[in-house]
C-alpha atoms as a PDB file:
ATOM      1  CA  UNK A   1     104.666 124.630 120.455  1.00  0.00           C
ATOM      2  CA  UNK A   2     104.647 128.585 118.923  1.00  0.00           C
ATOM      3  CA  UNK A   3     106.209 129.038 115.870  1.00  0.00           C
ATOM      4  CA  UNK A   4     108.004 132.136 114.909  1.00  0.00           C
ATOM      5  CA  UNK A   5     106.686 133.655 111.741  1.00  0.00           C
ATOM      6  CA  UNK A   6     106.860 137.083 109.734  1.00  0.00           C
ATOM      7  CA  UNK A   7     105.405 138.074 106.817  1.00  0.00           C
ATOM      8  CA  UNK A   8     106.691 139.528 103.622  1.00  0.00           C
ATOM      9  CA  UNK A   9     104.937 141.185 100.791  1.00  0.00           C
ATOM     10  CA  UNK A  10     104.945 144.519  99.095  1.00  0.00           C
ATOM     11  CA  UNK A  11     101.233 145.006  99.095  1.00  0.00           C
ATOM     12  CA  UNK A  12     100.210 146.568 102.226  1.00  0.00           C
ATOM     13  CA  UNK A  13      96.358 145.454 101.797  1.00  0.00           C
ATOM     14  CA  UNK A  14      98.204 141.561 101.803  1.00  0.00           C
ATOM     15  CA  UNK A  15     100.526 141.955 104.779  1.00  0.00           C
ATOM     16  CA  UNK A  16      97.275 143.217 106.749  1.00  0.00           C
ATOM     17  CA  UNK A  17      95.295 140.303 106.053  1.00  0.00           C
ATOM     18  CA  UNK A  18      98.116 137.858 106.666  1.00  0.00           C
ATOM     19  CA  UNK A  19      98.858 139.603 109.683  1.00  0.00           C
ATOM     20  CA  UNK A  20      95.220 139.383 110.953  1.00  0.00           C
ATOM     21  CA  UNK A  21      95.376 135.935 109.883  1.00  0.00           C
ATOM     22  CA  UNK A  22      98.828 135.368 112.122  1.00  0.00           C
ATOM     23  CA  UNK A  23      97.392 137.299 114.939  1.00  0.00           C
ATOM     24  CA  UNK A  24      94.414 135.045 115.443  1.00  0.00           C
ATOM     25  CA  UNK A  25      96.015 131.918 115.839  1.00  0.00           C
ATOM     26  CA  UNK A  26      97.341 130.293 118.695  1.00  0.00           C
ATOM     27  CA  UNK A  27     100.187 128.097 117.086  1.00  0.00           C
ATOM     28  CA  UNK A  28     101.911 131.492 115.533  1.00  0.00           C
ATOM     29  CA  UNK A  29     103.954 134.427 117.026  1.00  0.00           C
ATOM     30  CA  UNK A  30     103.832 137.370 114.738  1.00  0.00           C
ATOM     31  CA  UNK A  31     107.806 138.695 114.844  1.00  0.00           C
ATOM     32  CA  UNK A  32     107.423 141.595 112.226  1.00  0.00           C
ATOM     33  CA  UNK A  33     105.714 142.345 108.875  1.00  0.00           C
ATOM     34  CA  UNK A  34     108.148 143.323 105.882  1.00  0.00           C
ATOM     35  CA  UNK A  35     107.400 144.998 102.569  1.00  0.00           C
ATOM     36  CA  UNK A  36     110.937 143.831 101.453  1.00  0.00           C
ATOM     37  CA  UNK A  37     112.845 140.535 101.763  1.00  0.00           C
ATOM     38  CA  UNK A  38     116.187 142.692 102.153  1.00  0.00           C
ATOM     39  CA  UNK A  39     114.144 144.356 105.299  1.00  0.00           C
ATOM     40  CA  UNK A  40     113.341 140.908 107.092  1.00  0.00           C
ATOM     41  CA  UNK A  41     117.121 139.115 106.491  1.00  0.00           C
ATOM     42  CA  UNK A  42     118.128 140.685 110.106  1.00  0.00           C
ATOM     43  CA  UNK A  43     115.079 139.240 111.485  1.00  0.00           C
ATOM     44  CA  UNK A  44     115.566 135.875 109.732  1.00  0.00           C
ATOM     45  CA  UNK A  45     119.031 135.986 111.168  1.00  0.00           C
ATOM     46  CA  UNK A  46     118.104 136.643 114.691  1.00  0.00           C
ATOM     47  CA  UNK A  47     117.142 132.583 114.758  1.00  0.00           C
ATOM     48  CA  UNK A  48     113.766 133.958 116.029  1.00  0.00           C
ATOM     49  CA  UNK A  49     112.115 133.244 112.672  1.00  0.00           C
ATOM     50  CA  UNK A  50     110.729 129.388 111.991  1.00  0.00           C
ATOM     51  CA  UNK A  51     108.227 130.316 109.411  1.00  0.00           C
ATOM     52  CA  UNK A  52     107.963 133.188 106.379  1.00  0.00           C
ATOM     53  CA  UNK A  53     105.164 133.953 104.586  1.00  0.00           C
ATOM     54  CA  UNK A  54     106.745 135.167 101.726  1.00  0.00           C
ATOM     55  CA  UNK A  55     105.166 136.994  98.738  1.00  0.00           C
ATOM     56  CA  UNK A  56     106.640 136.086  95.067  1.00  0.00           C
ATOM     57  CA  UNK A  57     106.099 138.744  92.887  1.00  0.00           C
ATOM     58  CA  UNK A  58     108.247 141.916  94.646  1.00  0.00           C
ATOM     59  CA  UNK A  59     110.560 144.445  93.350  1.00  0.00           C
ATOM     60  CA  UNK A  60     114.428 143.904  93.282  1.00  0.00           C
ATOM     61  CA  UNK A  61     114.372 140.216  94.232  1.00  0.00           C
ATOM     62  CA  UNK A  62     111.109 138.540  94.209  1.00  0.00           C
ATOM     63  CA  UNK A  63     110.023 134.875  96.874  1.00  0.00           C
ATOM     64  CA  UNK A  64     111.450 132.191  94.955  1.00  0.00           C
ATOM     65  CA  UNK A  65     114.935 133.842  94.678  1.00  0.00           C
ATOM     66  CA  UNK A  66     115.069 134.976  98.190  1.00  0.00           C
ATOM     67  CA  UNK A  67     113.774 131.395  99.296  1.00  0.00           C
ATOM     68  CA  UNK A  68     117.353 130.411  97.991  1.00  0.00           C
ATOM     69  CA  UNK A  69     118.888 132.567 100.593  1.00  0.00           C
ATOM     70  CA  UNK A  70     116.858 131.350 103.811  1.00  0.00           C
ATOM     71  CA  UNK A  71     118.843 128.782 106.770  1.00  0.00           C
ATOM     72  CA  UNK A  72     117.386 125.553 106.074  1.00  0.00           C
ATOM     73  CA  UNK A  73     115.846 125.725 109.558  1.00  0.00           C
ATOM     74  CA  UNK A  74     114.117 128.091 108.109  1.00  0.00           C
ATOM     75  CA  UNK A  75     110.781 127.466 105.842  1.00  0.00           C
ATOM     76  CA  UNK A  76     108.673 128.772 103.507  1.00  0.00           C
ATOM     77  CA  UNK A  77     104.825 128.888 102.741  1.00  0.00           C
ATOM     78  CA  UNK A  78     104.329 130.907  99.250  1.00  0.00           C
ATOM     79  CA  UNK A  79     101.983 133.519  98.787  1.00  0.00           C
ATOM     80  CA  UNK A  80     101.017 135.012  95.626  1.00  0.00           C
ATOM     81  CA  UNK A  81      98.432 135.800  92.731  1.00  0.00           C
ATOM     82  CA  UNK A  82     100.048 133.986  90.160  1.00  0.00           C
ATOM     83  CA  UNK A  83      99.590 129.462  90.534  1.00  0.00           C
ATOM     84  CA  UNK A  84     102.290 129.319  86.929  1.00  0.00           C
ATOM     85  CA  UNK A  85     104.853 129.184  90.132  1.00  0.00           C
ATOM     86  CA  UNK A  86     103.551 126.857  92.416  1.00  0.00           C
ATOM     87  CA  UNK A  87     105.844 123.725  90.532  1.00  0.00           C
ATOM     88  CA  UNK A  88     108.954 125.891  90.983  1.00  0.00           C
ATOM     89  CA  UNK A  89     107.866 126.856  94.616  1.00  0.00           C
ATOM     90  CA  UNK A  90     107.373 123.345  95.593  1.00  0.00           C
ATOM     91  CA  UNK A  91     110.615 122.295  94.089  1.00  0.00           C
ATOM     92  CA  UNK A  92     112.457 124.988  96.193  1.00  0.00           C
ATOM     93  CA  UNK A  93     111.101 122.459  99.244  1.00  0.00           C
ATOM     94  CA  UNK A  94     108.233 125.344 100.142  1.00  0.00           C
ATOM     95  CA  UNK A  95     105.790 123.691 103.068  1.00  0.00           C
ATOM     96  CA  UNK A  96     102.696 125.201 101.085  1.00  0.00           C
ATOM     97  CA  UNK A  97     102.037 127.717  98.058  1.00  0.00           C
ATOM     98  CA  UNK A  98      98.597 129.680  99.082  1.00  0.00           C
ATOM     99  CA  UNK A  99      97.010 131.579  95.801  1.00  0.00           C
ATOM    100  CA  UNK A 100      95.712 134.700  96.250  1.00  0.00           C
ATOM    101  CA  UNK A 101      93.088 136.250  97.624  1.00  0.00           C
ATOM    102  CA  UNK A 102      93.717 134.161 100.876  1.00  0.00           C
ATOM    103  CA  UNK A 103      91.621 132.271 102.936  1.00  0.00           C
ATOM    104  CA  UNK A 104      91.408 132.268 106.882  1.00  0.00           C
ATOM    105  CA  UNK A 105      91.367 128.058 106.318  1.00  0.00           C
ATOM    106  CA  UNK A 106      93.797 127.757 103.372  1.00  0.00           C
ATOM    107  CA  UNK A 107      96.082 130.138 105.674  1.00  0.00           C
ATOM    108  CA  UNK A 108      95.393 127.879 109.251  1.00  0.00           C
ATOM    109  CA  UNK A 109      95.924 124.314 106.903  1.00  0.00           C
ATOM    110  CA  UNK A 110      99.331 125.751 105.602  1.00  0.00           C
ATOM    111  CA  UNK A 111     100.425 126.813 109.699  1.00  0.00           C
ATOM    112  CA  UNK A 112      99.288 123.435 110.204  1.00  0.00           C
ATOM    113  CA  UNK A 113     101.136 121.782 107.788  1.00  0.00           C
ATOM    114  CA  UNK A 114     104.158 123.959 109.258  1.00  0.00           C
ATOM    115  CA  UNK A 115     103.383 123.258 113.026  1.00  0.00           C
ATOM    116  CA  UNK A 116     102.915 119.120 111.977  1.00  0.00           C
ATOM    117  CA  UNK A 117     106.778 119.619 110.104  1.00  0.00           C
ATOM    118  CA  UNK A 118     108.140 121.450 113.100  1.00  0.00           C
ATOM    119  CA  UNK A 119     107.069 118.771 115.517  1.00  0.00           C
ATOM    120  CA  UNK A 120     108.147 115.967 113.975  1.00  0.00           C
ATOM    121  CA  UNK A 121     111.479 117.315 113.334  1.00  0.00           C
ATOM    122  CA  UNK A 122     111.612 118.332 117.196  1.00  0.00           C
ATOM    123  CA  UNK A 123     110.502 114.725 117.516  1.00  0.00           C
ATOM    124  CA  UNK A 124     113.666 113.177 115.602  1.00  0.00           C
ATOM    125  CA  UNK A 125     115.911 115.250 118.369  1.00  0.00           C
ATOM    126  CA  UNK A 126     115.399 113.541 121.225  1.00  0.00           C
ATOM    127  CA  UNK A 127     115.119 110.585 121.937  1.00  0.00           C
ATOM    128  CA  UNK A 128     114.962 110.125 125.634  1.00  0.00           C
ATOM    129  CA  UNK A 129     113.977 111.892 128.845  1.00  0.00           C
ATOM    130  CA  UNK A 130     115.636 112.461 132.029  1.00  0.00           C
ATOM    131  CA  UNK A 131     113.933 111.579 135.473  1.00  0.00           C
ATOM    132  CA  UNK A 132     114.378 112.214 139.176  1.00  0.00           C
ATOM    133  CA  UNK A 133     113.541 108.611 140.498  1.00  0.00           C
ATOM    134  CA  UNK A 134     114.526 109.328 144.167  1.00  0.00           C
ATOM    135  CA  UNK A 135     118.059 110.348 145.032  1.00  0.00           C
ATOM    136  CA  UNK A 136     118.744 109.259 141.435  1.00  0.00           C
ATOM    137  CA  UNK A 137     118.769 110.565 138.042  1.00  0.00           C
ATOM    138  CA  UNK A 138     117.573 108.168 135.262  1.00  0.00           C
ATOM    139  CA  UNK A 139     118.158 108.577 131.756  1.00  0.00           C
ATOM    140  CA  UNK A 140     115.353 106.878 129.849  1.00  0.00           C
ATOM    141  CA  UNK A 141     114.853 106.110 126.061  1.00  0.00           C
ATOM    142  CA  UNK A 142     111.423 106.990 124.573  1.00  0.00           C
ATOM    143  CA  UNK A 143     111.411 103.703 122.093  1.00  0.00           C
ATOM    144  CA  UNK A 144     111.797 101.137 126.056  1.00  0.00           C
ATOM    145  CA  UNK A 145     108.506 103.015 127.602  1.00  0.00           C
ATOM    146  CA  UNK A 146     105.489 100.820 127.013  1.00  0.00           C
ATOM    147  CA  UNK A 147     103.341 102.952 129.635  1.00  0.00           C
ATOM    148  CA  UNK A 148     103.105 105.556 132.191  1.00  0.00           C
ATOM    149  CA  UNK A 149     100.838 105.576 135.179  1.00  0.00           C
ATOM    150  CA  UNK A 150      99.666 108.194 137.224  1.00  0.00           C
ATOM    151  CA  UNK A 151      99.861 106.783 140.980  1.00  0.00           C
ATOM    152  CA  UNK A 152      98.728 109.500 143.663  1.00  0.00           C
ATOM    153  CA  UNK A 153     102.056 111.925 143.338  1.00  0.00           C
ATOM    154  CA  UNK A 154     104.043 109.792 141.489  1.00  0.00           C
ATOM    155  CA  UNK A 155     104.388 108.206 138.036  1.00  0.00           C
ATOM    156  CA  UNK A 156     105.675 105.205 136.552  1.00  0.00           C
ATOM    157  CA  UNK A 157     107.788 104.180 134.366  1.00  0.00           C
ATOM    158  CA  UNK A 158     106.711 100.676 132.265  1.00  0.00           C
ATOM    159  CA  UNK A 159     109.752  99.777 130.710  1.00  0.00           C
ATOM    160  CA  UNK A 160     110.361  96.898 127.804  1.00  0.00           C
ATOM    161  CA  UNK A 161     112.301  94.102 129.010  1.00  0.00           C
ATOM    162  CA  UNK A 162     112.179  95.525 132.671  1.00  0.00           C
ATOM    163  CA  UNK A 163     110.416  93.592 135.284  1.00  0.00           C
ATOM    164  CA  UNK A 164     110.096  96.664 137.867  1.00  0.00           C
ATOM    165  CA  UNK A 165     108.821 100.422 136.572  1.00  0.00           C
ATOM    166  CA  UNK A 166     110.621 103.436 137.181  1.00  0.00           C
ATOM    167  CA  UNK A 167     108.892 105.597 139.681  1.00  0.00           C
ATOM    168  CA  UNK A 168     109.294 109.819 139.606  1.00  0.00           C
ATOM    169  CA  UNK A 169     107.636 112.567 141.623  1.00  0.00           C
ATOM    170  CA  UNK A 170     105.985 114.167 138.888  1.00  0.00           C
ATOM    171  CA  UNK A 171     102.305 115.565 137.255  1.00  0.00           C
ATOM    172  CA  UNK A 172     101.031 112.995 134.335  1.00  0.00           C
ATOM    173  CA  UNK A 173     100.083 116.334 132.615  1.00  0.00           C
ATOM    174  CA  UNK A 174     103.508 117.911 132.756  1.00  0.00           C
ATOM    175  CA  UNK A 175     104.635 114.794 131.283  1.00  0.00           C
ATOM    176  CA  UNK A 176     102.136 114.247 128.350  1.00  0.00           C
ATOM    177  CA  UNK A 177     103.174 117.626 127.349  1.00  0.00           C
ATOM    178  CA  UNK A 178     107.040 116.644 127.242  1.00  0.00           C
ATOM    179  CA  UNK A 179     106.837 113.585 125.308  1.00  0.00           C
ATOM    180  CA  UNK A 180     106.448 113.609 121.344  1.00  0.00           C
ATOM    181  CA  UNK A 181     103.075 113.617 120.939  1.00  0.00           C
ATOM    182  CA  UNK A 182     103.191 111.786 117.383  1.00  0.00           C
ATOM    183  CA  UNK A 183     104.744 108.707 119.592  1.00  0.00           C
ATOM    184  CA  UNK A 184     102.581 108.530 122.928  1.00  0.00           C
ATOM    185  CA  UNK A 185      99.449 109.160 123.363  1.00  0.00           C
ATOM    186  CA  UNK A 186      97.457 109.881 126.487  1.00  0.00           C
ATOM    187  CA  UNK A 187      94.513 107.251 126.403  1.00  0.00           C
ATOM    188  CA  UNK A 188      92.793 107.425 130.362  1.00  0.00           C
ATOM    189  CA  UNK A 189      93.668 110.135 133.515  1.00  0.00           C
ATOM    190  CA  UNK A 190      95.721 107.837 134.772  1.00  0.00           C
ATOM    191  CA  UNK A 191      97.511 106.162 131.280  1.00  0.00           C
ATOM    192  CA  UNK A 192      99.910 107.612 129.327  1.00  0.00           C
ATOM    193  CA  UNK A 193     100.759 104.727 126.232  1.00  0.00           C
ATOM    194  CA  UNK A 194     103.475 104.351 123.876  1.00  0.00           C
ATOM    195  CA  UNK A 195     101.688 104.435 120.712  1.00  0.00           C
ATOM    196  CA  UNK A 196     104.863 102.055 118.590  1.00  0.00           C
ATOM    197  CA  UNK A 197     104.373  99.412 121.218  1.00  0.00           C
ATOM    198  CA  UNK A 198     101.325  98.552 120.870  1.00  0.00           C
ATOM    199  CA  UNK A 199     100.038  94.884 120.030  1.00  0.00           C
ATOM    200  CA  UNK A 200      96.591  94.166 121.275  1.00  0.00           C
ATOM    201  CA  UNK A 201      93.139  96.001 121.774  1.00  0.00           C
ATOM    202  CA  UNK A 202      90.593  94.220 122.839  1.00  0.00           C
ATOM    203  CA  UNK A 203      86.948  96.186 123.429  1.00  0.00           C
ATOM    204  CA  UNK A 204      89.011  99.542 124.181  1.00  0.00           C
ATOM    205  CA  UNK A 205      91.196  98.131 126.107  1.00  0.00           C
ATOM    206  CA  UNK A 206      94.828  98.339 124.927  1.00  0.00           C
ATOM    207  CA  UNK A 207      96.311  95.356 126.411  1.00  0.00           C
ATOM    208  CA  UNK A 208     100.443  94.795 127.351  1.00  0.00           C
ATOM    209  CA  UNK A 209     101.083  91.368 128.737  1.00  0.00           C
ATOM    210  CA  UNK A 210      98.773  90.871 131.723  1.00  0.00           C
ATOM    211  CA  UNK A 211      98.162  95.001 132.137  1.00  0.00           C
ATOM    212  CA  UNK A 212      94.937  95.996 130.409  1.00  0.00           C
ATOM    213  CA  UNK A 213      94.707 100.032 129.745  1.00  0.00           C
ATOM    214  CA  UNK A 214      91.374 101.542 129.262  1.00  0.00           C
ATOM    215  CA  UNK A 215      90.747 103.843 126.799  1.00  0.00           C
ATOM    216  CA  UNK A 216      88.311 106.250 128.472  1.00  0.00           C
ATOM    217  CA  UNK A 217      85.974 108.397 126.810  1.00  0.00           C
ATOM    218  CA  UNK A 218      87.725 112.015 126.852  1.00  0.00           C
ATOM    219  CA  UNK A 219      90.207 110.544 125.076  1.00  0.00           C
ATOM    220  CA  UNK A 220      88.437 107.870 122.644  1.00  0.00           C
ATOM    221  CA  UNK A 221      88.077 110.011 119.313  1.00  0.00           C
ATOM    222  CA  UNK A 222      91.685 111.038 119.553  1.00  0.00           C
ATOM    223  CA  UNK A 223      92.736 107.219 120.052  1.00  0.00           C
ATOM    224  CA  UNK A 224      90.633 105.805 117.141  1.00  0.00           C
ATOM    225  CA  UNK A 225      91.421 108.857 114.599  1.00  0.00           C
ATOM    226  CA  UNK A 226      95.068 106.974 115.725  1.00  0.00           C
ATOM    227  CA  UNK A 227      93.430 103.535 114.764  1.00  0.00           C
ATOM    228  CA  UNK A 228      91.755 104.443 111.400  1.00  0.00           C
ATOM    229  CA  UNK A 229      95.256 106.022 110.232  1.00  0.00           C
ATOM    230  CA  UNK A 230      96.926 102.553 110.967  1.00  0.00           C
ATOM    231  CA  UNK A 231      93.957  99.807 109.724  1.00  0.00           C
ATOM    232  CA  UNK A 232      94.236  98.282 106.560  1.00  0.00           C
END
């Protein structure tokens, strides 16, 4: 996922450190530097913009009261010298409030914040995924997968309360990148778990029923980060 970002701030000197900042990570597409909030509202409106880093002290109309004027799908991560605003940021529903001079990692943990928010929100849209499953088309709903495995050419389809899987012509790659990734998880080359459904591990081994699902080691630290967030 890229989010769309600009940057406003009347210091020249700020905009080219944010902008170098922008430029060198992945997550972020740079769509214009402003030195005005008046100057980026036609950019905002384009519906290109997901992200502004936006400056609070400025001439005319300074961050927090521009905030105001922003889409709701669009948010904010404050930038400024002064921390008496952060409170009033925050309660104007900013992602992050960054206190000048900036950081490279205060900078990446705030697009990181933003890139978490915008995936979980893309997350909460859909709900299911369409499949070619021979000469059919199969509608299927994330919360019945259990599992997906990778079988030659083809996948399949492990569904709750449904004896036979679901089988599609399809890369297990192309797939892990369409599903949410804060609700599967892939765990082995050939495995592709639904994270909500599980019930049992036993020595790596993620068990469903009488299916046991290694956990292989590429993809073991990512699988217990997933554990230690969910043990009490």
């Amino acid at each position: 996922m890229k989010l769309g970002c600009i940057i406003v701030d009347d210091e020249p000197l700020a905009v080219d450190l944010l902008k170098s900042y922008a430029m060198q990570t992945s997550f972020l597409e740079l769509k214009g530097t402003y030195h005005s909030p008046l100057d980026a509202m036609a950019m905002i409106q384009s519906n290109e913009v997901d992200l502004v880093f936006l400056d609070i002290n400025m001439p005319n109309i300074n961050g927090l009261e521009f905030s105001k004027l922003l889409p709701s799908s669009v948010k904010v991560v404050f930038t400024t010298a002064y921390d008496q605003y952060a409170i009033e940021g925050f309660k104007l529903n900013a992602l992050d409030y960054l206190l000048k001079p900036i950081s490279y990692a205060d900078f990446l943990q705030a697009g990181n914040r933003a890139l978490d928010w915008f995936r979980i929100v893309d997350s909460k849209k859909e709900s299911s995924i369409f499949i070619k499953s021979g000469y059919r088309i199969e509608r299927i709903d994330y919360d019945d997968i259990l599992y997906v495995e990778n079988q030659k050419d083809y996948v399949k389809f492990y569904l709750e309360n449904q004896s036979d899987p679901i089988s599609s012509l399809m890369n297990l790659q192309t797939l892990a990148d369409k599903l949410p990734g804060d609700k599967f998880m892939r765990v082995h080359r050939s495995f592709i778990v639904n994270l909500e459904k599980i019930k049992t591990i036993e020595r790596n081994t993620i068990v469903f029923g009488k299916t046991y699902i290694p956990v292989s080691d590429s993809y073991r630290d990512d699988f217990n980060r997933f554990m230690e967030e969910k043990m009490v």
